[in-house]
PDB file of N, CA and C in Angstrom:
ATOM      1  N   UNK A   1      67.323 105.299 118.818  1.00  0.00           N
ATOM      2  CA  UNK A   1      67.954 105.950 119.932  1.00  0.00           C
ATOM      3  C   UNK A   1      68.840 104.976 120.707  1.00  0.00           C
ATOM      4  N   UNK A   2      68.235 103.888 120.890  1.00  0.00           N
ATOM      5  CA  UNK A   2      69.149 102.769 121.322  1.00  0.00           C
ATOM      6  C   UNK A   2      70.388 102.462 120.881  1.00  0.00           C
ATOM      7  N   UNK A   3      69.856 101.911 119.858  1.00  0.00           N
ATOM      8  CA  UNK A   3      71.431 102.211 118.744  1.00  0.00           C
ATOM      9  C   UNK A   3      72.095 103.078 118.607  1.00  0.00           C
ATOM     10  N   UNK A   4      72.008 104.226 118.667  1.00  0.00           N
ATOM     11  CA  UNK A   4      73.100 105.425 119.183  1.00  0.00           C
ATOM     12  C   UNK A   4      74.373 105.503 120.276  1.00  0.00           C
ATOM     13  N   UNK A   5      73.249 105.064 121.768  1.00  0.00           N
ATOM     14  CA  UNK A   5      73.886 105.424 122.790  1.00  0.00           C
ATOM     15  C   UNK A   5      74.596 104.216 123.030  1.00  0.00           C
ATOM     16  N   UNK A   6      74.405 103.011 122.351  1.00  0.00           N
ATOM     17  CA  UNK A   6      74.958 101.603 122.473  1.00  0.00           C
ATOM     18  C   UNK A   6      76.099 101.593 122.077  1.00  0.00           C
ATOM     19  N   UNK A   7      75.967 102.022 120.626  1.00  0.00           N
ATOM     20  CA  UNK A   7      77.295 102.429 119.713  1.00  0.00           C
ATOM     21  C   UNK A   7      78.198 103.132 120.276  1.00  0.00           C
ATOM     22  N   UNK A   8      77.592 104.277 120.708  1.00  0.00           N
ATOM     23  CA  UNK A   8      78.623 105.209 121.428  1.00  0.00           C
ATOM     24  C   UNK A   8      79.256 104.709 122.574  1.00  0.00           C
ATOM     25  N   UNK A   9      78.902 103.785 123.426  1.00  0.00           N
ATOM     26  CA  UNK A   9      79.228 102.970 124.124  1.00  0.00           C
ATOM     27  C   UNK A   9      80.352 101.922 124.370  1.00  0.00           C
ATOM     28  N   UNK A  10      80.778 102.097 122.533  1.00  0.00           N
ATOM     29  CA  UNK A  10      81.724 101.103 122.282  1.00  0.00           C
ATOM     30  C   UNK A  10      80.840  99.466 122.256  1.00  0.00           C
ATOM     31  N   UNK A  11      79.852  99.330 122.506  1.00  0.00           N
ATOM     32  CA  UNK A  11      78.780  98.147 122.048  1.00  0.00           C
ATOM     33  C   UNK A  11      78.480  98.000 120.536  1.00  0.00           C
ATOM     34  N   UNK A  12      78.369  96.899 120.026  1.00  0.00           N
ATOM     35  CA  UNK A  12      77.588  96.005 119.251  1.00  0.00           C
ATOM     36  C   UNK A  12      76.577  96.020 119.120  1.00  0.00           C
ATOM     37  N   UNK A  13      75.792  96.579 118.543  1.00  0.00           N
ATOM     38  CA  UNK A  13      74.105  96.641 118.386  1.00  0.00           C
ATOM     39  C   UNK A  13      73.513  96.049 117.255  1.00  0.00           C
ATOM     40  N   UNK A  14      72.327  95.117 117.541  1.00  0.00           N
ATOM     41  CA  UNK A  14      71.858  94.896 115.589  1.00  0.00           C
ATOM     42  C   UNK A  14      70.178  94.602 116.307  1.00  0.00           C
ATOM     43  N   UNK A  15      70.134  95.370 115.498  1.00  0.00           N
ATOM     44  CA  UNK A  15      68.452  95.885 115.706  1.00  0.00           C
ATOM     45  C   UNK A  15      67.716  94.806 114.633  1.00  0.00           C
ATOM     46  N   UNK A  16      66.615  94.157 115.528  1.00  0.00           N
ATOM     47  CA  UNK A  16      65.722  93.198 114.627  1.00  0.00           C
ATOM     48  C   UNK A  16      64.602  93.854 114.722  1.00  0.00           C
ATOM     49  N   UNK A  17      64.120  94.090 113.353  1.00  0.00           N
ATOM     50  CA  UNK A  17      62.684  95.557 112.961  1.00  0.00           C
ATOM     51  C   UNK A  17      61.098  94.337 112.914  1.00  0.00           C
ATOM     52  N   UNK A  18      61.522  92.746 112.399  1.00  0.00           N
ATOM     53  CA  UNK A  18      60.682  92.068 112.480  1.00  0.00           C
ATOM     54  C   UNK A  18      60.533  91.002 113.050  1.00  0.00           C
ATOM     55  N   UNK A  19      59.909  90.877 114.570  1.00  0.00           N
ATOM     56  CA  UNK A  19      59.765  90.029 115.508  1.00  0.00           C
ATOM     57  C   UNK A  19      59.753  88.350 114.639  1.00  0.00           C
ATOM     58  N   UNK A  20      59.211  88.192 113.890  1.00  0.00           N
ATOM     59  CA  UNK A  20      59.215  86.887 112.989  1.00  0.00           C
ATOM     60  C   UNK A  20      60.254  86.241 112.756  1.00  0.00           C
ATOM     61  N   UNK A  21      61.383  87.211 112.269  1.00  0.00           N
ATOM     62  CA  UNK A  21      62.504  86.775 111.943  1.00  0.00           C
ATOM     63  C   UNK A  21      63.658  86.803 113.008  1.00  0.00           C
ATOM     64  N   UNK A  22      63.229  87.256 114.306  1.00  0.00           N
ATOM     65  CA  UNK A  22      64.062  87.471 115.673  1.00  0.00           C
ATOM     66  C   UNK A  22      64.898  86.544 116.198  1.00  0.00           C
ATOM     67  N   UNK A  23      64.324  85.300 116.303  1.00  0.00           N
ATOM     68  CA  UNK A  23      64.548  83.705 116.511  1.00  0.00           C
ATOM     69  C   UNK A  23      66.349  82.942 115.461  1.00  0.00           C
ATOM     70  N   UNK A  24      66.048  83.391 114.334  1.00  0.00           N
ATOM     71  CA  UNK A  24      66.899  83.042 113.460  1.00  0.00           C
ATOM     72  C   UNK A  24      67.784  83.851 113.363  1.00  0.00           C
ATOM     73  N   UNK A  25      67.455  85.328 113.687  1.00  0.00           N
ATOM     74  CA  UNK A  25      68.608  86.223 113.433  1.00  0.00           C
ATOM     75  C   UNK A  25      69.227  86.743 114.629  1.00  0.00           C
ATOM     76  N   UNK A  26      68.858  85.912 115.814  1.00  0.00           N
ATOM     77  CA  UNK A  26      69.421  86.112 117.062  1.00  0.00           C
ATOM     78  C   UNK A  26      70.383  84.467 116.938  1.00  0.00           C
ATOM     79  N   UNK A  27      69.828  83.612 116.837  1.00  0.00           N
ATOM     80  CA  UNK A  27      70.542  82.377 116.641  1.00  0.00           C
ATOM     81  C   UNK A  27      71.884  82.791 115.764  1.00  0.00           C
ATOM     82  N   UNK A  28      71.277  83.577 114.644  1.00  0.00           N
ATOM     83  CA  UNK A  28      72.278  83.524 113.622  1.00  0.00           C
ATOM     84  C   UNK A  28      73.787  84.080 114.491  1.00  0.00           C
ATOM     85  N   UNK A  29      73.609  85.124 114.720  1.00  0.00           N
ATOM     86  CA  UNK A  29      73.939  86.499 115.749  1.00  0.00           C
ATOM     87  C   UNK A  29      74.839  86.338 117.069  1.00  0.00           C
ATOM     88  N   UNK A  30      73.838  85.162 117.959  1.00  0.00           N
ATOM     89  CA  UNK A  30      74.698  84.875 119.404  1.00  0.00           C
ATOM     90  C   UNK A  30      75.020  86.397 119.911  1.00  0.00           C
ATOM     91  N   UNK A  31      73.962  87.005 120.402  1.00  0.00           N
ATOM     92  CA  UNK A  31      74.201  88.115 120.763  1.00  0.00           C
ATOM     93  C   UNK A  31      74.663  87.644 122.538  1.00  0.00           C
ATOM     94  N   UNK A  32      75.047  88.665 123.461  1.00  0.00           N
ATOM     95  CA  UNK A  32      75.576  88.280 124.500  1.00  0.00           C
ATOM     96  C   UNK A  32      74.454  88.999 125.433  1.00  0.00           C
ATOM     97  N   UNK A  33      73.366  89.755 124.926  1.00  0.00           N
ATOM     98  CA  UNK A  33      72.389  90.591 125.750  1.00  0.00           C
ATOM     99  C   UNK A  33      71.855  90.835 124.911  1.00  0.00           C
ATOM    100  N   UNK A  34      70.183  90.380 125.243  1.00  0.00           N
ATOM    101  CA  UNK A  34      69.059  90.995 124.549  1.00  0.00           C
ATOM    102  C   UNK A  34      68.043  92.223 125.029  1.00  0.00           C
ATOM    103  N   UNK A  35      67.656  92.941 124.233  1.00  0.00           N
ATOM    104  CA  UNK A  35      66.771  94.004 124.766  1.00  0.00           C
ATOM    105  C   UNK A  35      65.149  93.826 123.914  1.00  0.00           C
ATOM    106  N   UNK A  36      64.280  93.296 124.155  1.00  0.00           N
ATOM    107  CA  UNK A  36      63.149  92.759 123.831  1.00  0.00           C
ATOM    108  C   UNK A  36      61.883  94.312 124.362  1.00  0.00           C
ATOM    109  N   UNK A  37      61.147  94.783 123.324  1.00  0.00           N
ATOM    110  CA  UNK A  37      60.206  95.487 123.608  1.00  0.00           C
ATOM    111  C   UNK A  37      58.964  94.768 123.761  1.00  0.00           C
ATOM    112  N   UNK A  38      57.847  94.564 124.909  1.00  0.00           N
ATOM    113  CA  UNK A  38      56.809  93.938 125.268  1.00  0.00           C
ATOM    114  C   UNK A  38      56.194  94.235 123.746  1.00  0.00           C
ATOM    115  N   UNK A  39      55.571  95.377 123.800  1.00  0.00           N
ATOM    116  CA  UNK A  39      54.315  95.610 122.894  1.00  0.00           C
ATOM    117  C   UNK A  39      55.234  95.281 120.951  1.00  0.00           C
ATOM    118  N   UNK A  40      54.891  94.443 120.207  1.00  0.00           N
ATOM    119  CA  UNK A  40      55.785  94.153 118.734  1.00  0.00           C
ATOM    120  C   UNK A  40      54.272  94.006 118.242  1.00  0.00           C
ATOM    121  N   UNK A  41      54.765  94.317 116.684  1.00  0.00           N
ATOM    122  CA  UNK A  41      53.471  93.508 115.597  1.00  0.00           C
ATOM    123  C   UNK A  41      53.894  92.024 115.775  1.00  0.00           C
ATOM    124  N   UNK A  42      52.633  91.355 115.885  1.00  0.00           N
ATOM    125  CA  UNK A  42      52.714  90.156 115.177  1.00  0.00           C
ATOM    126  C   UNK A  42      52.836  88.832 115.939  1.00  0.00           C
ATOM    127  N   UNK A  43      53.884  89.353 116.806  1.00  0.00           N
ATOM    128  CA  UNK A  43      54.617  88.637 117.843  1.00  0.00           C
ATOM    129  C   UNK A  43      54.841  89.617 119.550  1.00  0.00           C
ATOM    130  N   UNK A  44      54.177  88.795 120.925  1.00  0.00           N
ATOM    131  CA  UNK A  44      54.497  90.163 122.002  1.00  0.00           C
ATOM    132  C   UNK A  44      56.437  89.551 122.159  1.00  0.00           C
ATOM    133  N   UNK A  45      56.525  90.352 123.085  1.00  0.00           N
ATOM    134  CA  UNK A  45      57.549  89.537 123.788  1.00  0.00           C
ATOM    135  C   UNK A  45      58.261  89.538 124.443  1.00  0.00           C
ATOM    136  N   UNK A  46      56.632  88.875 125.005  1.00  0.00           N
ATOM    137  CA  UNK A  46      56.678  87.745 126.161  1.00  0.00           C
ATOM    138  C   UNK A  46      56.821  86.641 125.915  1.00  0.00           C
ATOM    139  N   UNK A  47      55.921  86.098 124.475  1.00  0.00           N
ATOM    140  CA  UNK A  47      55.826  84.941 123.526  1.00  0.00           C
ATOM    141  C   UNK A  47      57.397  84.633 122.950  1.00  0.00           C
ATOM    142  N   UNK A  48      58.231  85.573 122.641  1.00  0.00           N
ATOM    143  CA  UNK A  48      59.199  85.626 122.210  1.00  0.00           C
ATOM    144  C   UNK A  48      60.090  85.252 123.041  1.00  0.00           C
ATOM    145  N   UNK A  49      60.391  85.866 123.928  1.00  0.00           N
ATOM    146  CA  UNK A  49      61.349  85.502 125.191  1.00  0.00           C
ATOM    147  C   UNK A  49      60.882  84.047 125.638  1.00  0.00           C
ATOM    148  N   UNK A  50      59.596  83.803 126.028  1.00  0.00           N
ATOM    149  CA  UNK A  50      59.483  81.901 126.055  1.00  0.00           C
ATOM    150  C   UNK A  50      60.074  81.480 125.310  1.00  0.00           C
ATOM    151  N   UNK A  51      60.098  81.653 123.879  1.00  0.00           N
ATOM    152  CA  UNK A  51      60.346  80.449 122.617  1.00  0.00           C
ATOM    153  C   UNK A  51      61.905  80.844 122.551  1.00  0.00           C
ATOM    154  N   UNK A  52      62.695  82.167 122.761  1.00  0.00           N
ATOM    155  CA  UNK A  52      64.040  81.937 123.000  1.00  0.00           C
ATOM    156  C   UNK A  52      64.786  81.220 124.060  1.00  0.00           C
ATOM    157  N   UNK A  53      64.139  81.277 125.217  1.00  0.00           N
ATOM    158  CA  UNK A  53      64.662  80.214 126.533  1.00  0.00           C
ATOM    159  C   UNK A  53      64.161  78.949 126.365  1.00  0.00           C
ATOM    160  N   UNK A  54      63.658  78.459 125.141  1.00  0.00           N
ATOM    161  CA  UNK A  54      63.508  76.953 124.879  1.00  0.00           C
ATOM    162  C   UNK A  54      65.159  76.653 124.150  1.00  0.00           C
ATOM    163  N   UNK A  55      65.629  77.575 123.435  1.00  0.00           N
ATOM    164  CA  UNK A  55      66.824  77.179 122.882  1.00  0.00           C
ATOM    165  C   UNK A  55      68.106  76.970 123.876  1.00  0.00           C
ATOM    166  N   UNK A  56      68.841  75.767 123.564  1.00  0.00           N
ATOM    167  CA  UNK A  56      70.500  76.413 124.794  1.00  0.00           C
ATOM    168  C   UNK A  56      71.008  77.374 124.929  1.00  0.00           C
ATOM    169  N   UNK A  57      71.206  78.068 123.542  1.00  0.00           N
ATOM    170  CA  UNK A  57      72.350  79.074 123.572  1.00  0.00           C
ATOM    171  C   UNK A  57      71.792  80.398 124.003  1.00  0.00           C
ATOM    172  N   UNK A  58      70.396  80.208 124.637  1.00  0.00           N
ATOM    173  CA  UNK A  58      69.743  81.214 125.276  1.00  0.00           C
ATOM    174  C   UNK A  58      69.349  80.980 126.449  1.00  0.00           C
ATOM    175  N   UNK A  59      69.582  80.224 126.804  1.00  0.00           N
ATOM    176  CA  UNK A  59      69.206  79.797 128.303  1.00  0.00           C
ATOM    177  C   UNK A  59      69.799  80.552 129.557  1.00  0.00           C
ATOM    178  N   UNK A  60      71.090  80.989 129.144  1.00  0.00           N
ATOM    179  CA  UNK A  60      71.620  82.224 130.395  1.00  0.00           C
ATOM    180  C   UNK A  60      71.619  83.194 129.773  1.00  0.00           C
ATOM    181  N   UNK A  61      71.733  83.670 128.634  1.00  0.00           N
ATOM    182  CA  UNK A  61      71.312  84.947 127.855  1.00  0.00           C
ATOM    183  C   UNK A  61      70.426  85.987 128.663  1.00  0.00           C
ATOM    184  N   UNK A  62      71.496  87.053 129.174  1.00  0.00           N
ATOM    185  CA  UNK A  62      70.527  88.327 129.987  1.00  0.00           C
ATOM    186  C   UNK A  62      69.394  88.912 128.868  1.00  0.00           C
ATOM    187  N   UNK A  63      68.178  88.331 129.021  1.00  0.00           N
ATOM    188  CA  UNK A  63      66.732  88.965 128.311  1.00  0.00           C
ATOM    189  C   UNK A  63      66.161  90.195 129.067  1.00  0.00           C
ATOM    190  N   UNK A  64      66.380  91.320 128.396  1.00  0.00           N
ATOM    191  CA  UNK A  64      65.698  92.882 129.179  1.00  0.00           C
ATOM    192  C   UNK A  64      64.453  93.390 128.561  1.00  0.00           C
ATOM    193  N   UNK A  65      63.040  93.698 128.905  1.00  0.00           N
ATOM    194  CA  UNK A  65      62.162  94.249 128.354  1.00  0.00           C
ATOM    195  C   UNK A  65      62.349  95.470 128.628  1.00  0.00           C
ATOM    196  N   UNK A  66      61.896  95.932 127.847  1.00  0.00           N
ATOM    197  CA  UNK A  66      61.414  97.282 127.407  1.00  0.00           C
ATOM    198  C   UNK A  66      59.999  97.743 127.517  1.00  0.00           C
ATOM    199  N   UNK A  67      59.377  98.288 128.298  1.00  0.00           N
ATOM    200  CA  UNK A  67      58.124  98.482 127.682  1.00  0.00           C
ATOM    201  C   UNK A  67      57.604  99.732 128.365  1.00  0.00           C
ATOM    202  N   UNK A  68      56.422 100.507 128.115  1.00  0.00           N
ATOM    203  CA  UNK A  68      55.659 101.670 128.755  1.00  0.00           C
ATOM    204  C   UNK A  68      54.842 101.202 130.281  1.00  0.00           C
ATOM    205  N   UNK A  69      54.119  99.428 129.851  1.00  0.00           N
ATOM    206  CA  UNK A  69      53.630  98.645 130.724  1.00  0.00           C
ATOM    207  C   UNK A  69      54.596  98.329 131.898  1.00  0.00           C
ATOM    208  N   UNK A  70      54.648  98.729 132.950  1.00  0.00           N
ATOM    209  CA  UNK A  70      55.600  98.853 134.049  1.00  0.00           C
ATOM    210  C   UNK A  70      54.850  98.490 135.417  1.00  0.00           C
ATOM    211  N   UNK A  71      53.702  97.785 135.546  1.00  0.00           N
ATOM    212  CA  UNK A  71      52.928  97.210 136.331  1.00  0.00           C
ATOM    213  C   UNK A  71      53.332  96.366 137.166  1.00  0.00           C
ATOM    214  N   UNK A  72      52.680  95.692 138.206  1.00  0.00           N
ATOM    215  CA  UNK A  72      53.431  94.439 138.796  1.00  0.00           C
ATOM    216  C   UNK A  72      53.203  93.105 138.017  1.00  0.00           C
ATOM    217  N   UNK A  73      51.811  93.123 137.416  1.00  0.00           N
ATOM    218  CA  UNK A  73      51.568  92.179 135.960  1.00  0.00           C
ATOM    219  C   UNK A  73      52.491  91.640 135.351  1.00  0.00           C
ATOM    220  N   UNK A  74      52.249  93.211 134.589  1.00  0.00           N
ATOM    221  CA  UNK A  74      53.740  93.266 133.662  1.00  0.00           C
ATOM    222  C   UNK A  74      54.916  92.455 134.141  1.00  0.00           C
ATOM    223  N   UNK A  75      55.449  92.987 135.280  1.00  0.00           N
ATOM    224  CA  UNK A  75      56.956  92.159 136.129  1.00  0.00           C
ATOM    225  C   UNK A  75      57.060  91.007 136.461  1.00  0.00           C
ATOM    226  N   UNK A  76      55.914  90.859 136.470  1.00  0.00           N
ATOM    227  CA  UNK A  76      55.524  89.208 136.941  1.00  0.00           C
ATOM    228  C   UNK A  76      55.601  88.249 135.745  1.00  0.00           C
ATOM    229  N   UNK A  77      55.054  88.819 134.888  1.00  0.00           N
ATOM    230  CA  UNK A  77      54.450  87.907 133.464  1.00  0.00           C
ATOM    231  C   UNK A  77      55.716  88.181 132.776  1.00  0.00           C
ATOM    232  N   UNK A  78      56.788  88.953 133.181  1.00  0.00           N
ATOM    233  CA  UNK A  78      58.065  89.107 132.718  1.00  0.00           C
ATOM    234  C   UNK A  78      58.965  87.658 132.842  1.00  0.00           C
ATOM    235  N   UNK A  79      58.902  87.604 134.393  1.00  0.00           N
ATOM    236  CA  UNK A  79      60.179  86.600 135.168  1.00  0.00           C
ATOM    237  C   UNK A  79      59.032  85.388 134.606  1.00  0.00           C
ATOM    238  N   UNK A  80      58.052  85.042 134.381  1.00  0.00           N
ATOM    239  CA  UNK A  80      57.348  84.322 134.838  1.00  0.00           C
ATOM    240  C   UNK A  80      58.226  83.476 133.041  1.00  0.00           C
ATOM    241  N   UNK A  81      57.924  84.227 131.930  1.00  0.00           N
ATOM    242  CA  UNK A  81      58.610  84.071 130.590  1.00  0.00           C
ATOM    243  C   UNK A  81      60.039  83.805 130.608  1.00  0.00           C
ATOM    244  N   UNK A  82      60.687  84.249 131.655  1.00  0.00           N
ATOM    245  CA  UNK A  82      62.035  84.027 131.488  1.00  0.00           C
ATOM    246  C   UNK A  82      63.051  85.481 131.324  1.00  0.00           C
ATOM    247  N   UNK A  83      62.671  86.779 132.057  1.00  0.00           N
ATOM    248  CA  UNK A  83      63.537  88.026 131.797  1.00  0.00           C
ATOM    249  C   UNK A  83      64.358  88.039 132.800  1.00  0.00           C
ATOM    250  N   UNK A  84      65.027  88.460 132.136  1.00  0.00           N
ATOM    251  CA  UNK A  84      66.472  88.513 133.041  1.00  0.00           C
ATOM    252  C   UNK A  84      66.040  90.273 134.253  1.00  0.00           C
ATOM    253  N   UNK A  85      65.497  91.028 133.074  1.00  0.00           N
ATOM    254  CA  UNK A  85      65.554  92.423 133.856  1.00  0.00           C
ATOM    255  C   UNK A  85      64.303  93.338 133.219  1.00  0.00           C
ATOM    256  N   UNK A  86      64.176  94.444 133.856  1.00  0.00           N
ATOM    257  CA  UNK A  86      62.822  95.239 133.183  1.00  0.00           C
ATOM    258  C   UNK A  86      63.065  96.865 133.016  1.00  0.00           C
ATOM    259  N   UNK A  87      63.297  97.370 131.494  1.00  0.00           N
ATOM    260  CA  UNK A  87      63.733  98.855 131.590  1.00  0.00           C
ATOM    261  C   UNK A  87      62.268  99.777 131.530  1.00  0.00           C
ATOM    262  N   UNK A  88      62.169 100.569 132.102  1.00  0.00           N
ATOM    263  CA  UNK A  88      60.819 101.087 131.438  1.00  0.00           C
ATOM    264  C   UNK A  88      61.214 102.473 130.453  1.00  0.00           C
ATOM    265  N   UNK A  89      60.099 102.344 129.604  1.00  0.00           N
ATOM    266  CA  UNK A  89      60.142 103.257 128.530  1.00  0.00           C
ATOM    267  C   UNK A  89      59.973 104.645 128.970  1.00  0.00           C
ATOM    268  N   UNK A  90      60.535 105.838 128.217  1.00  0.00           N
ATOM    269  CA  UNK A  90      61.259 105.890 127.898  1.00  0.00           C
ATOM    270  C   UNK A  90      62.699 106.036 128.251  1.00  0.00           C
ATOM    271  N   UNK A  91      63.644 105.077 127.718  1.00  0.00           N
ATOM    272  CA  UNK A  91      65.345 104.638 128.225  1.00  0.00           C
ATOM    273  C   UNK A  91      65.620 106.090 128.267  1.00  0.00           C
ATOM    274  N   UNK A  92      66.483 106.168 129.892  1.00  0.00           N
ATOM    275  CA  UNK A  92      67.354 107.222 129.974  1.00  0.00           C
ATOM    276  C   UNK A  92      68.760 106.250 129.797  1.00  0.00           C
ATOM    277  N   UNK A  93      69.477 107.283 129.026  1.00  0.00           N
ATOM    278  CA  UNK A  93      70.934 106.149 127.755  1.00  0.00           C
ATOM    279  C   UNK A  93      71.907 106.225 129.648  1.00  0.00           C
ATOM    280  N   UNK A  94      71.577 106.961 131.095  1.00  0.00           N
ATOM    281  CA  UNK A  94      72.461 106.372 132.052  1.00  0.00           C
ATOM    282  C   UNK A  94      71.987 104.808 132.454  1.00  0.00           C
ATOM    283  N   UNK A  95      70.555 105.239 132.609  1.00  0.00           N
ATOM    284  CA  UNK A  95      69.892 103.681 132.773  1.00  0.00           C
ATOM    285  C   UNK A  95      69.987 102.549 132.227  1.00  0.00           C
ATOM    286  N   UNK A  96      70.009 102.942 130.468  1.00  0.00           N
ATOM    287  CA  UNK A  96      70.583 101.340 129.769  1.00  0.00           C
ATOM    288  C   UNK A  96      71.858 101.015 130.095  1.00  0.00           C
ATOM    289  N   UNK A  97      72.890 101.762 129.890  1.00  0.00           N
ATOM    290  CA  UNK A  97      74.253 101.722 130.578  1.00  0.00           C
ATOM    291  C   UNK A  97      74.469 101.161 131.657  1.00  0.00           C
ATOM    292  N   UNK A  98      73.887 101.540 132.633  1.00  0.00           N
ATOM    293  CA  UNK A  98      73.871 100.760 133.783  1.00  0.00           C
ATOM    294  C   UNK A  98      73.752  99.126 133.742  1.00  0.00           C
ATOM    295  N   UNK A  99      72.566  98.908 133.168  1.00  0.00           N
ATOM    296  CA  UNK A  99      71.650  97.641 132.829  1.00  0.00           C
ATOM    297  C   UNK A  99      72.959  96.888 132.070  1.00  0.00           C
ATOM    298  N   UNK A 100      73.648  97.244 130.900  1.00  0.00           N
ATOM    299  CA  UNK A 100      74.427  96.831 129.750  1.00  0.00           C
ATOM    300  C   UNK A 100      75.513  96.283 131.185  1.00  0.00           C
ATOM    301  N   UNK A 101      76.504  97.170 131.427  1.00  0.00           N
ATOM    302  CA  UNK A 101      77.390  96.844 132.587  1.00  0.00           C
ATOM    303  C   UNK A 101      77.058  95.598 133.979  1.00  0.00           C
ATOM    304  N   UNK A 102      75.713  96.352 133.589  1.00  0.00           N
ATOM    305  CA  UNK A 102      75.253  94.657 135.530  1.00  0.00           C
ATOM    306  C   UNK A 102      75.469  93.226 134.786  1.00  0.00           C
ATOM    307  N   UNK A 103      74.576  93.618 132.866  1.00  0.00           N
ATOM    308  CA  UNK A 103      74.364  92.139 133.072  1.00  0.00           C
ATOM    309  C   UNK A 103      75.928  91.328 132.326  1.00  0.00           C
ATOM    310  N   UNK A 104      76.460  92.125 131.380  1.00  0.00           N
ATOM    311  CA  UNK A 104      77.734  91.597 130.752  1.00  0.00           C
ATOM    312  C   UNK A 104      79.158  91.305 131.638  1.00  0.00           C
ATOM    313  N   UNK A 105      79.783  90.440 131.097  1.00  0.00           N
ATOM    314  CA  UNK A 105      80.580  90.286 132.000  1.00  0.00           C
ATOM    315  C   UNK A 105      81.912  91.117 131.722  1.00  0.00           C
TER     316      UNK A 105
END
């Protein structure tokens, strides 16, 4: 669904299906905005978003979660990892839009 309304958007989208390989194929990639879902197999990410703000070319990189978990926890243990912003599930495509526009330049 993401990928739809992104596209339609006139955006760039490339969907990573396995958190494992996220790291390398975001490096590979240099995306300009990430959208990270909390709950993944294998990998959360929260874990993920730490180990990407260890790299440079992610260090100002707008990081957005995604998740159902919308707590103050949650928000906390967000910024606390390094997120730029917090969408809660499920995306209304005005809301990502919005989000896409604040954080790109």
């Amino acid at each position: 669904m993401m990928e739809q309304i992104i596209g339609m958007a006139g955006y760039r989208f490339v969907a990573v299906n396995d958190p494992t390989q996220a790291t390398s194929t975001l490096i590979e990639r240099q995306p300009d905005l990430i959208f990270l879902d909390v709950v993944m197999p294998k990998v959360s990410g929260y874990d993920l978003c730490a180990q990407l703000r260890k790299y440079p070319e992610f260090a100002e990189t707008p990081i957005i979660f995604l998740t159902s978990n919308s707590g103050i926890i949650d928000r906390l243990r967000a910024k606390m990892v390094g997120s730029s912003d917090f969408l809660k599930k499920t995306v209304d495509a005005d809301e990502l839009l919005q989000k896409i526009v604040e954080y790109l330049p």
